[in-house]
C-alpha atoms as a PDB file:
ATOM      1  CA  UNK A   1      94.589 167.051  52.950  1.00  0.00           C
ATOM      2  CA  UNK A   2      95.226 164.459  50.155  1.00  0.00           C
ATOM      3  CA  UNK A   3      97.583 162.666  52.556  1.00  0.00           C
ATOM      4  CA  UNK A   4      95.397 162.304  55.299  1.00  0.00           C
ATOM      5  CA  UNK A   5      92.555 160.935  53.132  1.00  0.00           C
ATOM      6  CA  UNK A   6      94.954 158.490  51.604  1.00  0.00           C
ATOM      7  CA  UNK A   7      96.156 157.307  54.848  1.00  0.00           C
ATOM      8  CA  UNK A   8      92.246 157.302  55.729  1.00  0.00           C
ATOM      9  CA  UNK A   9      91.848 155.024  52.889  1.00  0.00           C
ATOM     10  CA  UNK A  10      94.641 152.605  53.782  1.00  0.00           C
ATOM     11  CA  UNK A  11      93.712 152.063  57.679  1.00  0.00           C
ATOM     12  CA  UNK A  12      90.002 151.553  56.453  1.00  0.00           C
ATOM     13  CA  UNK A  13      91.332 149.043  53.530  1.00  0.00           C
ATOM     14  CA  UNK A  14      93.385 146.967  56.144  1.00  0.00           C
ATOM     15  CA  UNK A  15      90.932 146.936  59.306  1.00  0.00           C
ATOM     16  CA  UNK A  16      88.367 145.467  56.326  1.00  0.00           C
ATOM     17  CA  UNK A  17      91.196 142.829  55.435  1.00  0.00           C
ATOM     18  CA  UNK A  18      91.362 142.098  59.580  1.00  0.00           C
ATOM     19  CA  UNK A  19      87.699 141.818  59.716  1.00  0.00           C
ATOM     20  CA  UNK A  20      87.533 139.329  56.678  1.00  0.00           C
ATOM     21  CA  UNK A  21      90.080 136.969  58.049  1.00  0.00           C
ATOM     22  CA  UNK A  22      88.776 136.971  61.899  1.00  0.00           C
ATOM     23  CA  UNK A  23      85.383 136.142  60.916  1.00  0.00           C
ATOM     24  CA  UNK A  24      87.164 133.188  58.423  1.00  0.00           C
ATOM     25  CA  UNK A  25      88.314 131.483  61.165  1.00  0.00           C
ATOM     26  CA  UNK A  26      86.492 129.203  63.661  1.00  0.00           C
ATOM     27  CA  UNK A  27      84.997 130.769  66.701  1.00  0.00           C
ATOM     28  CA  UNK A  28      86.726 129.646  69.950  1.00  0.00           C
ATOM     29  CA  UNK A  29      84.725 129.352  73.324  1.00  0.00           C
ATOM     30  CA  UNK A  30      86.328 131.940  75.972  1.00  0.00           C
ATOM     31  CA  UNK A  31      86.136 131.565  79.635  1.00  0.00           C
ATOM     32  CA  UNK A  32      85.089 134.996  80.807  1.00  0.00           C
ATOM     33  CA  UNK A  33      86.246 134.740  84.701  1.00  0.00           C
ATOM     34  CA  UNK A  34      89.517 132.014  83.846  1.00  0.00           C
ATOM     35  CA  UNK A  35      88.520 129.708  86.974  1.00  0.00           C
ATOM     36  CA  UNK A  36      87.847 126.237  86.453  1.00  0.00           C
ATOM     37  CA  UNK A  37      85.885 124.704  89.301  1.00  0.00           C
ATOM     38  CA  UNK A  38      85.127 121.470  90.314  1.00  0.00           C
ATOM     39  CA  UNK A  39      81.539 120.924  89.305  1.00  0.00           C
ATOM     40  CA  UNK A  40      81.661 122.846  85.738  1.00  0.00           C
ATOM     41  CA  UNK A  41      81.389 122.096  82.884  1.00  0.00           C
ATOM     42  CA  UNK A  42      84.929 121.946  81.944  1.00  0.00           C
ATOM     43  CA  UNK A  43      86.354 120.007  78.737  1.00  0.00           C
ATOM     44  CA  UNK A  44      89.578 119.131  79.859  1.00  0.00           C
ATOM     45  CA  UNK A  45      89.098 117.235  82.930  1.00  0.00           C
ATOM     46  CA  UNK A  46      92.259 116.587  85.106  1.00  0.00           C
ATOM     47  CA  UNK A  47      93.267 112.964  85.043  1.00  0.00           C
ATOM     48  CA  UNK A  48      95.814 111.661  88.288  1.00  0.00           C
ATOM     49  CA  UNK A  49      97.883 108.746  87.670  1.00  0.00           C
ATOM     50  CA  UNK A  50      96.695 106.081  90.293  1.00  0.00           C
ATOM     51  CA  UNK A  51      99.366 103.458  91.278  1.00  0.00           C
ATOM     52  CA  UNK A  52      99.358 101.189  93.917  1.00  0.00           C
ATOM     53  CA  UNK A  53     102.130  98.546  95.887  1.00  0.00           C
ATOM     54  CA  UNK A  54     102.555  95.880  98.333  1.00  0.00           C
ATOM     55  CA  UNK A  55     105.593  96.437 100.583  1.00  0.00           C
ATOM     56  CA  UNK A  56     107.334  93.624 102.641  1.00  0.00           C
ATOM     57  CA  UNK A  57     109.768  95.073 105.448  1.00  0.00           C
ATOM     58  CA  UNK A  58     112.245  94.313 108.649  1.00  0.00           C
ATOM     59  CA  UNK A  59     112.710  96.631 110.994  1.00  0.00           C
ATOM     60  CA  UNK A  60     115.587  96.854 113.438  1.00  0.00           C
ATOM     61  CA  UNK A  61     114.569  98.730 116.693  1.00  0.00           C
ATOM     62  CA  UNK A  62     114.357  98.425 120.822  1.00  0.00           C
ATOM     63  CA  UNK A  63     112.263  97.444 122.871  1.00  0.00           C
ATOM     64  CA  UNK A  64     112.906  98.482 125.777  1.00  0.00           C
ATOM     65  CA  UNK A  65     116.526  97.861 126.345  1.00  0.00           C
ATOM     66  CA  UNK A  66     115.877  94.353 124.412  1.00  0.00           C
ATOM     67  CA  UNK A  67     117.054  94.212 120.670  1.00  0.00           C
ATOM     68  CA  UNK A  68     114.082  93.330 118.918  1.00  0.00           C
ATOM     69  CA  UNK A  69     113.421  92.445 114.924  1.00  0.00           C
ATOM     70  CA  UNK A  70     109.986  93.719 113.782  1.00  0.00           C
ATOM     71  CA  UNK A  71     108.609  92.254 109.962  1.00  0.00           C
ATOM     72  CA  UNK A  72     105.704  93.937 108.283  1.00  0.00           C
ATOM     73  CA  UNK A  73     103.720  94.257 105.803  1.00  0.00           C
ATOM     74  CA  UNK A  74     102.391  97.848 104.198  1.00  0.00           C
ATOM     75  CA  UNK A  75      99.639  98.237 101.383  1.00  0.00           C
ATOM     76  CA  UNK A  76      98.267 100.877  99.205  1.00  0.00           C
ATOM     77  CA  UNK A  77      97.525 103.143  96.473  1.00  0.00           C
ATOM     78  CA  UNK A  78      99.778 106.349  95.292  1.00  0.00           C
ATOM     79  CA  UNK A  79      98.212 109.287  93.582  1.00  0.00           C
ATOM     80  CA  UNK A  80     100.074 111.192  90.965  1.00  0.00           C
ATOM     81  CA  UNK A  81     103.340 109.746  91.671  1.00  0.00           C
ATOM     82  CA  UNK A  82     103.457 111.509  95.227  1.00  0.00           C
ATOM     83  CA  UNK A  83     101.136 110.918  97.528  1.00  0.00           C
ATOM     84  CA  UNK A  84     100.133 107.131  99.065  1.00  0.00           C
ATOM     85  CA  UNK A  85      98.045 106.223 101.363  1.00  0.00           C
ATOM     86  CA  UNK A  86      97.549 102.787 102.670  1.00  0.00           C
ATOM     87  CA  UNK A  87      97.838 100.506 105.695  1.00  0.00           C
ATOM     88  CA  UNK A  88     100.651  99.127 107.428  1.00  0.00           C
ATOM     89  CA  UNK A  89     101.434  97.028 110.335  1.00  0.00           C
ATOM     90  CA  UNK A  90     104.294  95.186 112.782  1.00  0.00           C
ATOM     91  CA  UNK A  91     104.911  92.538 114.777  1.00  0.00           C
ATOM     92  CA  UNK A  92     107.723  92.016 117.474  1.00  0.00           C
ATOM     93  CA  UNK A  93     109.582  88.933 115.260  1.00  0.00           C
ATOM     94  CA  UNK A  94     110.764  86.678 118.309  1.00  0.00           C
ATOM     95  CA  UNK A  95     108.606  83.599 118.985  1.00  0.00           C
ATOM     96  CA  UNK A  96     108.772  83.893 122.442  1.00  0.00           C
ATOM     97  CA  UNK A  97     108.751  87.477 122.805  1.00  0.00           C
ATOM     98  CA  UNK A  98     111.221  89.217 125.300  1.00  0.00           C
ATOM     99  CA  UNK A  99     111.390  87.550 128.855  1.00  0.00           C
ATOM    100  CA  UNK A 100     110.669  89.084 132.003  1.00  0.00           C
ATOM    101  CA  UNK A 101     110.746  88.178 135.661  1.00  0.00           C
ATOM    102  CA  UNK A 102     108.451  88.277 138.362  1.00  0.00           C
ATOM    103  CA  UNK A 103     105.871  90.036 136.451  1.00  0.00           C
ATOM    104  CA  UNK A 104     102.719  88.746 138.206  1.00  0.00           C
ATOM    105  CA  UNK A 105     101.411  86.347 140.584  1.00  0.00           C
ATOM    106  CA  UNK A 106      99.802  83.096 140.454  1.00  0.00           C
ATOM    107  CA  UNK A 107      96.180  82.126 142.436  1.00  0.00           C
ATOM    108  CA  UNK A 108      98.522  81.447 145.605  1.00  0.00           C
ATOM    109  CA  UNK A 109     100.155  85.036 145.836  1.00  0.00           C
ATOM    110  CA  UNK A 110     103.507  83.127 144.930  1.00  0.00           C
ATOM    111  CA  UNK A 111     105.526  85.558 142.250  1.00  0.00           C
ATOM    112  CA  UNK A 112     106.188  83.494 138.861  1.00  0.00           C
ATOM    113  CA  UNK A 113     108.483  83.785 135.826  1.00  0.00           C
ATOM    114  CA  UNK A 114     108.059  82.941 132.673  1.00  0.00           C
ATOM    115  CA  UNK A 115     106.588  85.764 131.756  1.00  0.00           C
ATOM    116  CA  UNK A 116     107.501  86.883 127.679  1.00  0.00           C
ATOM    117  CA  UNK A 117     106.775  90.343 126.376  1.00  0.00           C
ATOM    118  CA  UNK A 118     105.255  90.171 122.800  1.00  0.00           C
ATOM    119  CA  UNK A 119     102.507  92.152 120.422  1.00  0.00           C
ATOM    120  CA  UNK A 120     102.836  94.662 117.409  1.00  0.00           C
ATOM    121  CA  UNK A 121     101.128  97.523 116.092  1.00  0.00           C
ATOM    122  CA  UNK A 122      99.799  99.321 112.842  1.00  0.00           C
ATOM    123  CA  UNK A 123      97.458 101.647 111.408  1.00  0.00           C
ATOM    124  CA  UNK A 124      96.928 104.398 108.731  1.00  0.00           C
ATOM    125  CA  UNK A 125      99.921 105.034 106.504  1.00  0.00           C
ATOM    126  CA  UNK A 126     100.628 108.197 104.770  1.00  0.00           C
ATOM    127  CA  UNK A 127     103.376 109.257 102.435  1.00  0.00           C
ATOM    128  CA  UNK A 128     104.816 111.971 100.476  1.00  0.00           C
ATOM    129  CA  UNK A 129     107.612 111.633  97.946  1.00  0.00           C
ATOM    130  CA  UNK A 130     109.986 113.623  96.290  1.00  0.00           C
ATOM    131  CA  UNK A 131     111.082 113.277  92.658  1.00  0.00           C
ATOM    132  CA  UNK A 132     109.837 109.789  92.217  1.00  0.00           C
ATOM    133  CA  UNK A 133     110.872 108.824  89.328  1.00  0.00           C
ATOM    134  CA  UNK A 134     114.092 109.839  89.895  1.00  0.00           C
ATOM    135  CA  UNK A 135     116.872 106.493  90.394  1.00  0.00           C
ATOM    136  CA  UNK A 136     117.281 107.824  93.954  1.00  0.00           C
ATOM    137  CA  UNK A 137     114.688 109.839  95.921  1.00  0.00           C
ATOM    138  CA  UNK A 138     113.643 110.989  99.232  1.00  0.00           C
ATOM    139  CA  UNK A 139     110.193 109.716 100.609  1.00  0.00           C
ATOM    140  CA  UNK A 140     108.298 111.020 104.004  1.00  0.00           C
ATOM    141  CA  UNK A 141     105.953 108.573 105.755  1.00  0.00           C
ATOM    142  CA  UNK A 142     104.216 108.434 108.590  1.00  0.00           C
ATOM    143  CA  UNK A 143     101.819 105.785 110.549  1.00  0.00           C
ATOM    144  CA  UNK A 144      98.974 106.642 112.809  1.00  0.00           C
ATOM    145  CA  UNK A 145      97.393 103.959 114.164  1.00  0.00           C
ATOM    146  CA  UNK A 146      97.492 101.602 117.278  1.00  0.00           C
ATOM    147  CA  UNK A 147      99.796  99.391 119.388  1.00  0.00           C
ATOM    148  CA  UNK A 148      98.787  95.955 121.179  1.00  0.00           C
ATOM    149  CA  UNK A 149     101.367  94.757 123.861  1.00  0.00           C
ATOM    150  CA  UNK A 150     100.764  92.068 126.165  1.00  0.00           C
ATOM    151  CA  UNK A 151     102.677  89.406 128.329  1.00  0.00           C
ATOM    152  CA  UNK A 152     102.194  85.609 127.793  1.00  0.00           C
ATOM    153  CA  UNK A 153     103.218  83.005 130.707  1.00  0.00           C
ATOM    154  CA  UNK A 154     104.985  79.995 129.223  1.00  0.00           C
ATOM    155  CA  UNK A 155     106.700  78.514 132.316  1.00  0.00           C
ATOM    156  CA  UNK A 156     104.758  76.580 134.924  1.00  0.00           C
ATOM    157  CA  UNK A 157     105.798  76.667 138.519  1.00  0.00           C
ATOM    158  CA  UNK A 158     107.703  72.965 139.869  1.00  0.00           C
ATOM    159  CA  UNK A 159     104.987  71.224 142.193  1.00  0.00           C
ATOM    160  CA  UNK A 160     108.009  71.296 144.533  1.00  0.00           C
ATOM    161  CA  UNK A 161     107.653  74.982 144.841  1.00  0.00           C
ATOM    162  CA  UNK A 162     111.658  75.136 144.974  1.00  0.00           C
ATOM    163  CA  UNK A 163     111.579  77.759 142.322  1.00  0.00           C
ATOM    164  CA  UNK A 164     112.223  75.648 139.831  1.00  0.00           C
ATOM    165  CA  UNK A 165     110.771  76.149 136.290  1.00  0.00           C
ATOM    166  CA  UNK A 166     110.133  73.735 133.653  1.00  0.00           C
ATOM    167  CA  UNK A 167     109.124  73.819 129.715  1.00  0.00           C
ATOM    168  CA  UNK A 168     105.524  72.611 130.381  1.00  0.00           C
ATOM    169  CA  UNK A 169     103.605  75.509 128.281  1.00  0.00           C
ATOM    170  CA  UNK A 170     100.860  77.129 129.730  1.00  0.00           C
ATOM    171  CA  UNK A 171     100.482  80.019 127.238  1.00  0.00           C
ATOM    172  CA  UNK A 172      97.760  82.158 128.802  1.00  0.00           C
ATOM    173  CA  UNK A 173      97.837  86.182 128.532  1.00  0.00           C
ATOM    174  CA  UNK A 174      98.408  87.548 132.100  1.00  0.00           C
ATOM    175  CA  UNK A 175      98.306  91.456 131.325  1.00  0.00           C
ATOM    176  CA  UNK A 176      98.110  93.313 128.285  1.00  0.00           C
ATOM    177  CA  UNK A 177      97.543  97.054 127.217  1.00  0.00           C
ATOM    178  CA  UNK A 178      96.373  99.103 124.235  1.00  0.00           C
ATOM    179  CA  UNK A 179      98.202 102.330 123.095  1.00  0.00           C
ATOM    180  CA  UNK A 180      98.046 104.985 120.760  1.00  0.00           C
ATOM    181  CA  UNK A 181     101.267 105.318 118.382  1.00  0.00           C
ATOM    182  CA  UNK A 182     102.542 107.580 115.978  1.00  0.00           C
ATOM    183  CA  UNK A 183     105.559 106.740 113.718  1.00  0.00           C
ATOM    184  CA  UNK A 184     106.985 109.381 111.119  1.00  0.00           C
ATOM    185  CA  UNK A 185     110.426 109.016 109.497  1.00  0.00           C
ATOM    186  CA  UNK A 186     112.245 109.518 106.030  1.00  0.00           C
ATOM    187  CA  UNK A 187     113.152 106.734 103.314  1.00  0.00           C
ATOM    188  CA  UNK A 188     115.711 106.737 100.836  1.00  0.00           C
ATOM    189  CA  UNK A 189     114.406 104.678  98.114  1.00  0.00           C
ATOM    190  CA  UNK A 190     115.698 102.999  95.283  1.00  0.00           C
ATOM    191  CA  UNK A 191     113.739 102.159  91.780  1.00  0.00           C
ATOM    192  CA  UNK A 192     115.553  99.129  91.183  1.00  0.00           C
ATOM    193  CA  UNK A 193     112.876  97.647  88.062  1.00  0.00           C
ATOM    194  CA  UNK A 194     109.864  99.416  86.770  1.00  0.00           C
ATOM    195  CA  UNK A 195     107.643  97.139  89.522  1.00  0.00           C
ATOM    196  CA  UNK A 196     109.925  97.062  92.149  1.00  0.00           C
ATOM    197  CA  UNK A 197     111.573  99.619  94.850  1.00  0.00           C
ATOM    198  CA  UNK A 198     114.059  99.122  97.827  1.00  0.00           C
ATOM    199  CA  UNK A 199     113.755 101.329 100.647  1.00  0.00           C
ATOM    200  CA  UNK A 200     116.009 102.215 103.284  1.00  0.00           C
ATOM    201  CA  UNK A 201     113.545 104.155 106.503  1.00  0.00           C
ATOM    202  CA  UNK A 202     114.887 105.738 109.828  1.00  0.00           C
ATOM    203  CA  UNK A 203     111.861 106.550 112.222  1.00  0.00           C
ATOM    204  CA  UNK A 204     111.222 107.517 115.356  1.00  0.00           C
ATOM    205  CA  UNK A 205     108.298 105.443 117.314  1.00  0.00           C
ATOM    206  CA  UNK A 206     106.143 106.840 119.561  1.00  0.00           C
ATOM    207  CA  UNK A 207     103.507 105.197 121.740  1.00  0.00           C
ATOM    208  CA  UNK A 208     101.678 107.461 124.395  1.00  0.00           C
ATOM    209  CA  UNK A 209      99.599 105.840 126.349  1.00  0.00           C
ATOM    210  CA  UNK A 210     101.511 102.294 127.160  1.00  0.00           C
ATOM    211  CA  UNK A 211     101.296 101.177 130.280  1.00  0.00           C
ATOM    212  CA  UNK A 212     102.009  97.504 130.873  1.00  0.00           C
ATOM    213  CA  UNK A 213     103.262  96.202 134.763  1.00  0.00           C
ATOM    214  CA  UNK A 214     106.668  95.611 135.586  1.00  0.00           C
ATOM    215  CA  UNK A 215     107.798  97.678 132.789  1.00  0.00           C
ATOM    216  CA  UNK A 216     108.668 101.353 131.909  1.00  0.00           C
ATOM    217  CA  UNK A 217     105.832 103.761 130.071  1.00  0.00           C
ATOM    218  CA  UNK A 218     108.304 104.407 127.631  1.00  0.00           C
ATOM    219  CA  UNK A 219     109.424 100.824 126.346  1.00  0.00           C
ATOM    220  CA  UNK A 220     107.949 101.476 122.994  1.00  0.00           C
ATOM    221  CA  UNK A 221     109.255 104.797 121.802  1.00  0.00           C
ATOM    222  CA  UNK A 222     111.946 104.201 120.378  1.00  0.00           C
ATOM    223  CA  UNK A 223     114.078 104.582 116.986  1.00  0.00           C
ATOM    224  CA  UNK A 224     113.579 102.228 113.912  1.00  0.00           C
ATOM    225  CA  UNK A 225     115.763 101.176 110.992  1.00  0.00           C
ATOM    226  CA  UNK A 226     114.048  99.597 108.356  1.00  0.00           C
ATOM    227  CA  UNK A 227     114.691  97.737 104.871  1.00  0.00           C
ATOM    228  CA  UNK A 228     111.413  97.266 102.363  1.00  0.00           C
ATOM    229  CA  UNK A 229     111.008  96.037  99.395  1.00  0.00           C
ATOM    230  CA  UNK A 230     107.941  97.294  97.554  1.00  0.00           C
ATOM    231  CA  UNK A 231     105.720  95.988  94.472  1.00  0.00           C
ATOM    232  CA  UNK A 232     103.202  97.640  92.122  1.00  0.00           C
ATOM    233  CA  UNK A 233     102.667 100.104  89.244  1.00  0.00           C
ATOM    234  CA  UNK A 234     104.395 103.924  90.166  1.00  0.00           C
END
């Protein structure tokens, strides 16, 4: 009996040393259900890194069974490192455009050449990358957006209608076409300074929709190689 009230004694003597100490130190705040939702009133509010760039970029690619060089020009802010979203477009790079014959006719029914394939496209750009501020790392865009294609005369039939064509410019639009396109692909990208990355993209071009006289549906899907440089705070 003297044993258990001693040990009585000691567990009473230490829960009242406990007691004294707990209620010595400040009271923290507890969160009874451990969510923390968007409207609350939390303390620690979650801060994303916001970047943004400027991009400058050639493009190697088809067009129909033309080689064609395409420069752009991309824009746009990046969210915690990983995700971007911006706007990008691209223009066939050829002053003339690509030639084609016999596309359409003139006000005498009489078939004419001269007829140069040109236009670009651009839209929405999205992006996801991996380990970005690793040296080397993987990046995933993709472009929604919209094509413009059309076909400029620049040749002017000989008034000796011997078929004949000269360099007098005429420059009018003599068909054209809207399309839908879609362009995803992976970059391998380089952080070569703190401000600036190199990017090296292979994508796939698609453009449903296109539909242009005297060529195929499917001129514009096509693969792309591209080199970028981009500019701005990562």
């Amino acid at each position: 009996m003297k044993k258990i009230i001693l040990v009585s004694i000691g567990l009473l003597c230490l829960v009242s040393v406990y007691a004294q100490n707990d209620l010595s130190q400040p009271q923290k705040k507890s969160d009874s259900s451990g969510f923390k939702t968007v409207f609350g009133g939390n303390k620690h509010h979650c801060k994303v890194p916001l970047g943004y760039f400027v991009e400058i970029s050639g493009a190697y690619t088809m067009v129909g069974s033309n080689n064609a060089f395409m420069p752009g020009l991309s824009a746009g802010i990046i969210l915690n490192h990983h995700w971007t979203i911006g706007l990008t477009g691209s223009m066939l790079g050829m002053p003339r455009g690509f030639h084609y014959d016999s596309i359409y006719l003139d006000t005498l029914g009489r078939p004419m050449k001269g007829a140069y394939l040109k236009g670009g496209y651009g839209g929405l750009l999205l992006e996801y990358t991996l380990l970005p501020k690793s040296v080397v790392h993987v990046s995933f865009p993709l472009m929604i957006g919209m094509g413009y294609m059309f076909f400029r005369s620049t040749d002017s039939y000989n008034s000796n209608h011997n078929n004949n064509w000269n360099n007098n410019w005429n420059n009018y639009v003599v068909a054209n076409t809207y399309c839908f396109v879609i362009e995803p692909g992976v970059r391998a990208e380089f952080n070569l300074v703190k401000i600036l990355r190199m990017g090296v993209t292979v994508s796939y071009r698609y453009a449903p929709g296109f539909s242009l006289a005297g060529i195929s549906a499917s001129t514009l899907n096509q693969f792309n190689a591209k080199l970028s440089f981009r500019f701005g705070k990562f």
